[in-house]
C-alpha atoms as a PDB file:
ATOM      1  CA  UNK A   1     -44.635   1.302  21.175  1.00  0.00           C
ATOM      2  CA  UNK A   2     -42.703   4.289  20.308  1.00  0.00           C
ATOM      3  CA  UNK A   3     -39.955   3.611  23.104  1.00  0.00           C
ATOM      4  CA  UNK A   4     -39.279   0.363  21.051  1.00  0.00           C
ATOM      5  CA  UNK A   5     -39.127   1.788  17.541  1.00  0.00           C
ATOM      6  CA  UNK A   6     -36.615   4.349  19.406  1.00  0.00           C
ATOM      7  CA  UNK A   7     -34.697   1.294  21.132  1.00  0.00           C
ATOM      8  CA  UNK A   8     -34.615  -0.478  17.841  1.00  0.00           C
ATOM      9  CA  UNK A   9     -33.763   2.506  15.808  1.00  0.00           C
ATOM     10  CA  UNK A  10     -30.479   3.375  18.360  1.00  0.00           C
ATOM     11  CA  UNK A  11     -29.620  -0.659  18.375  1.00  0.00           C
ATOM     12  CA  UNK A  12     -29.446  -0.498  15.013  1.00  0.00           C
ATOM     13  CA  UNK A  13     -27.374   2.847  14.262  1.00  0.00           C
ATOM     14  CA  UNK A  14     -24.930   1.187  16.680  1.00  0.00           C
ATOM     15  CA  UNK A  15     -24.653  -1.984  14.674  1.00  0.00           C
ATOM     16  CA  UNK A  16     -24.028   0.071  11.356  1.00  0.00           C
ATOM     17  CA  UNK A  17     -21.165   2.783  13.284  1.00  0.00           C
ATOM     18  CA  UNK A  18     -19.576  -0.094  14.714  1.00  0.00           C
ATOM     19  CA  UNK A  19     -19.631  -1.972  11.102  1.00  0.00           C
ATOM     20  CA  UNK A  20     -18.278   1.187   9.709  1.00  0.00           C
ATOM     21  CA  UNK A  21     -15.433   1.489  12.400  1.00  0.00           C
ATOM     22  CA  UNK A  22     -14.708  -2.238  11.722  1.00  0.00           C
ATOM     23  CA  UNK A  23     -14.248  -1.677   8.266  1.00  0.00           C
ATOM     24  CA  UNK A  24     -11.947   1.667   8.246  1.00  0.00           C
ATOM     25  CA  UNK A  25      -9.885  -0.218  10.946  1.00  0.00           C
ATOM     26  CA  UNK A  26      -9.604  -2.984   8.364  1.00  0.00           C
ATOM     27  CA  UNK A  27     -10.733  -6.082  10.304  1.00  0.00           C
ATOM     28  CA  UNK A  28     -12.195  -9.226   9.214  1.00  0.00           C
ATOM     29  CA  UNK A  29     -12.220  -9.463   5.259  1.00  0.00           C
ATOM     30  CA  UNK A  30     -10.737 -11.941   2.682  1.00  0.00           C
ATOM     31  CA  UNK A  31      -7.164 -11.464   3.554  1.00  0.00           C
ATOM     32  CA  UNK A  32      -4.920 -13.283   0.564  1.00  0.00           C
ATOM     33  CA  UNK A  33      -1.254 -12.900  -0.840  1.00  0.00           C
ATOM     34  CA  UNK A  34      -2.044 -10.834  -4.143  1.00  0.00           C
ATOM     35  CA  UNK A  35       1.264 -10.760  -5.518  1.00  0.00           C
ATOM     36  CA  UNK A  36       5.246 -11.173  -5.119  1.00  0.00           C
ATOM     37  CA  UNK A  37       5.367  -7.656  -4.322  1.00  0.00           C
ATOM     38  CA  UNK A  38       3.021  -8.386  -1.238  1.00  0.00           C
ATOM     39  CA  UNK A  39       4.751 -11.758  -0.583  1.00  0.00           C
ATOM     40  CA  UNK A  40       8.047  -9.501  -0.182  1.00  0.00           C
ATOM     41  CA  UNK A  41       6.217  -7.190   2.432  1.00  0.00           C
ATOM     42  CA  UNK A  42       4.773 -10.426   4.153  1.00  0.00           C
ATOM     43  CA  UNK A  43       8.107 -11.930   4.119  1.00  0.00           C
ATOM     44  CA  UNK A  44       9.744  -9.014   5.549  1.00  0.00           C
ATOM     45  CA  UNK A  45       7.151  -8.474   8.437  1.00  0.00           C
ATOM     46  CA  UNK A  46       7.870 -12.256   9.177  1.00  0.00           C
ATOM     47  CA  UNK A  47      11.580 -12.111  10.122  1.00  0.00           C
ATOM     48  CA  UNK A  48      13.638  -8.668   9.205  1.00  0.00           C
ATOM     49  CA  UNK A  49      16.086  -9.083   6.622  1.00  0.00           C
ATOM     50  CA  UNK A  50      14.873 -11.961   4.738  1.00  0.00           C
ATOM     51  CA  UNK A  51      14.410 -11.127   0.670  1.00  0.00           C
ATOM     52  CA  UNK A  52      12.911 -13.660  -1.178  1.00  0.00           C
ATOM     53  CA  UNK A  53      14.762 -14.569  -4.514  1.00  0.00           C
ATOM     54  CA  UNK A  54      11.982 -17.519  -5.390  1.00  0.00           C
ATOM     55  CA  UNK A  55       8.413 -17.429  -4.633  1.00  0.00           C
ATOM     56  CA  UNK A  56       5.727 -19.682  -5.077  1.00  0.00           C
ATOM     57  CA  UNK A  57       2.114 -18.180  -4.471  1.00  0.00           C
ATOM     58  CA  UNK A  58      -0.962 -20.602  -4.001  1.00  0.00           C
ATOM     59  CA  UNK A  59      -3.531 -20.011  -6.535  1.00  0.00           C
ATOM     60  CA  UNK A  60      -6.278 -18.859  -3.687  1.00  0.00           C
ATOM     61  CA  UNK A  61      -3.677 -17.121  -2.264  1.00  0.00           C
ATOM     62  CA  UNK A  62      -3.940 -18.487   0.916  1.00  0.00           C
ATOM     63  CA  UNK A  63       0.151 -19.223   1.357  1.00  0.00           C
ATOM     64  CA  UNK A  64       3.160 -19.049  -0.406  1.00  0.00           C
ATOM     65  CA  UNK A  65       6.722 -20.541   0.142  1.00  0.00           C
ATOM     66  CA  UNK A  66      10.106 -18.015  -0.412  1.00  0.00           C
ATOM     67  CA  UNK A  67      13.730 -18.813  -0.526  1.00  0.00           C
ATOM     68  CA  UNK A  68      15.911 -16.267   0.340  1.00  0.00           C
ATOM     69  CA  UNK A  69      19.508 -16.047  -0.954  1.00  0.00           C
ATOM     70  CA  UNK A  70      21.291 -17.816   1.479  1.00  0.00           C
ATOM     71  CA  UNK A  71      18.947 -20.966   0.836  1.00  0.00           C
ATOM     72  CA  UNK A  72      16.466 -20.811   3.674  1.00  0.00           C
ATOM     73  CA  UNK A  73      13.272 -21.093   2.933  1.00  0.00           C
ATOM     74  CA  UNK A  74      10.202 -19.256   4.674  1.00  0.00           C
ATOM     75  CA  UNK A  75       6.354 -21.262   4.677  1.00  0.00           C
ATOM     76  CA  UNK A  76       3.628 -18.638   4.719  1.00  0.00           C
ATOM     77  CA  UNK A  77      -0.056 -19.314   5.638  1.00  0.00           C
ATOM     78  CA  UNK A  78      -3.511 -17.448   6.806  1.00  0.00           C
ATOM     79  CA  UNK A  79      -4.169 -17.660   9.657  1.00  0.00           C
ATOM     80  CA  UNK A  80      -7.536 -15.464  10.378  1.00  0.00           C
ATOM     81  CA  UNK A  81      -7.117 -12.485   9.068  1.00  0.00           C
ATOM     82  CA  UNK A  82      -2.850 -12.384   9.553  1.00  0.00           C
ATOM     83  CA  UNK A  83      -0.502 -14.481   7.805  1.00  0.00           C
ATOM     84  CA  UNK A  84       1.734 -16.545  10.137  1.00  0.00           C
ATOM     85  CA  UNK A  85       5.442 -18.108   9.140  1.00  0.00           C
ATOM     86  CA  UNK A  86       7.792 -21.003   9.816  1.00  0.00           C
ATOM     87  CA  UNK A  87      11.769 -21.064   8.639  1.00  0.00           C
ATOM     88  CA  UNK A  88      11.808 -24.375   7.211  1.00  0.00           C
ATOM     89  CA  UNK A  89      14.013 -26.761   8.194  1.00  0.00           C
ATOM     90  CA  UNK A  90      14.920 -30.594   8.009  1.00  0.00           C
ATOM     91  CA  UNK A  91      11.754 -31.784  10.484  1.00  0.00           C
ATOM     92  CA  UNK A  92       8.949 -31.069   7.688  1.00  0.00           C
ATOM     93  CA  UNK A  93       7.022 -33.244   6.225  1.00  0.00           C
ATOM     94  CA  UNK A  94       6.536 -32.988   2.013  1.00  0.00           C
ATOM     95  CA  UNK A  95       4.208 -34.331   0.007  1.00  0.00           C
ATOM     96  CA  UNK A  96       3.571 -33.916  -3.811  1.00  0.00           C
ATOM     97  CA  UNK A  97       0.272 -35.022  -5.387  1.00  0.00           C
ATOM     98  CA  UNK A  98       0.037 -33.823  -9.219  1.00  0.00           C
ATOM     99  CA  UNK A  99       0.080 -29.589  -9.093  1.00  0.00           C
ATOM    100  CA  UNK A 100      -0.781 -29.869  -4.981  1.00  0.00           C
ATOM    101  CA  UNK A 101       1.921 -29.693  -2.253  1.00  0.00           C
ATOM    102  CA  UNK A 102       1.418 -30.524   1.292  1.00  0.00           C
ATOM    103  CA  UNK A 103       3.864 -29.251   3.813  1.00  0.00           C
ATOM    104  CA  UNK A 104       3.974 -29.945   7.496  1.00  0.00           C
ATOM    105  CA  UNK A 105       6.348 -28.095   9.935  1.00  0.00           C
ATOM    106  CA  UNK A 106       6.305 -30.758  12.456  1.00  0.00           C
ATOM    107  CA  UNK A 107       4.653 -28.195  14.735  1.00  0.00           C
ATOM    108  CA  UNK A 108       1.242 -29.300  15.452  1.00  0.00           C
ATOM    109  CA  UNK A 109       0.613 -25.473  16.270  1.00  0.00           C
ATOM    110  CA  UNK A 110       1.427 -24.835  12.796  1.00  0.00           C
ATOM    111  CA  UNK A 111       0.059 -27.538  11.065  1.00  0.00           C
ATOM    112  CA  UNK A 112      -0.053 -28.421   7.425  1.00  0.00           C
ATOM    113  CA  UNK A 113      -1.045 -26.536   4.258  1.00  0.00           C
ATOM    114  CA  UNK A 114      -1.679 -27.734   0.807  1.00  0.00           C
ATOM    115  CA  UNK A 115      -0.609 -25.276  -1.645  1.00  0.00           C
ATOM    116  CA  UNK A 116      -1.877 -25.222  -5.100  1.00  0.00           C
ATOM    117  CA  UNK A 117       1.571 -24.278  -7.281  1.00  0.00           C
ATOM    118  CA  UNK A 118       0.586 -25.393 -10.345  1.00  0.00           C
ATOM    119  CA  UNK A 119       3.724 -26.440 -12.643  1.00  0.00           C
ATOM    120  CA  UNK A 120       5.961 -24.803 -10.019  1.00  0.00           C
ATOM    121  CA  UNK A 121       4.714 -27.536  -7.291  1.00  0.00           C
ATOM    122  CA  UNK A 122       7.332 -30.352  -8.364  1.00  0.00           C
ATOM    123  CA  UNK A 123      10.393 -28.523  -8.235  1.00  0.00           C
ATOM    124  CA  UNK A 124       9.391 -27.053  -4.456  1.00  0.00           C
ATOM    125  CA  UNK A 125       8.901 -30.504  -3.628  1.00  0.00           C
ATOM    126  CA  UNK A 126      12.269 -31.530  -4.709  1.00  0.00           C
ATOM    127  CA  UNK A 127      14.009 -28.945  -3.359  1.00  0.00           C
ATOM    128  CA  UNK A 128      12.338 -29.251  -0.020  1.00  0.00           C
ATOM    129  CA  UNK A 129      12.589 -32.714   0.502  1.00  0.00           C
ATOM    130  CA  UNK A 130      17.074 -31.572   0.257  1.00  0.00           C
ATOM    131  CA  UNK A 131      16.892 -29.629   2.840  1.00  0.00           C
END
C-alpha cells in the first residue's frame, strides 16, 4: 500500500514539473493577434521586410489581413499555437457576407478563414477581389 501512495505521489509531482516546464516554455495556450503592434511583429516574422500600412484584425483575433506599401497584401491565421501566412495574390477566393469575410488562398493546405472585420470587412473585400 505504501509503495503505491509513493508511485502515485512521484507520478503526480512529474505531471505538475512537467506542467510547470510547459508553461515557462510557453506552449499550448490561447494564442491570438492582440493588437497592430503584434500584427507588425507577426507580419515581420512572416516574410522580412514587409510593414503593414493597413490592418484588419478579426474580432477573436484569430487572423488578420495587412497591406504593405507596395500593395501586397499578407493573410494571417492560427494555426495551433503559431500563426501561419500567405502573400495574396490573384488565385483567392473572396467572399463578403454582412461584417464576415471569407478568404481562400487556393491552397487546400491553407485553406479558408472567415474573418470577423466588422465595418472594415467591405472595403477588404473590394479591394481584394482587384487584385
Amino acid at each position: 500500500m505504501n509503495a503505491e501512495l509513493l508511485q502515485f505521489g512521484g507520478s503526480l509531482v512529474a505531471i505538475l514539473a512537467l506542467a510547470w516546464i510547459a508553461h515557462k516554455l510557453g506552449l499550448g495556450g490561447d494564442t491570438r493577434i492582440r493588437d497592430e503592434a503584434h500584427l507588425r511583429e507577426l507580419a515581420e516574422e512572416a516574410l522580412c521586410g514587409f510593414d503593414p500600412v493597413d490592418m484588419a484584425i478579426d474580432r477573436s483575433g484569430m487572423g488578420a489581413l495587412a497591406r504593405d506599401a507596395q500593395g501586397r497584401v499578407m493573410l494571417l491565421r492560427r494555426h495551433g499555437a503559431h500563426f501561419a501566412s500567405r502573400l495574396l495574390d490573384n488565385h483567392l477566393h473572396v467572399r463578403l457576407d454582412r461584417n464576415l469575410i471569407t478568404v481562400g488562398t487556393g491552397e487546400t493546405r491553407f485553406g479558408t478563414i472567415t474573418l470577423d472585420l466588422g465595418d472594415q470587412a467591405p472595403a477588404w473585400a473590394a479591394s481584394l477581389r482587384r487584385l
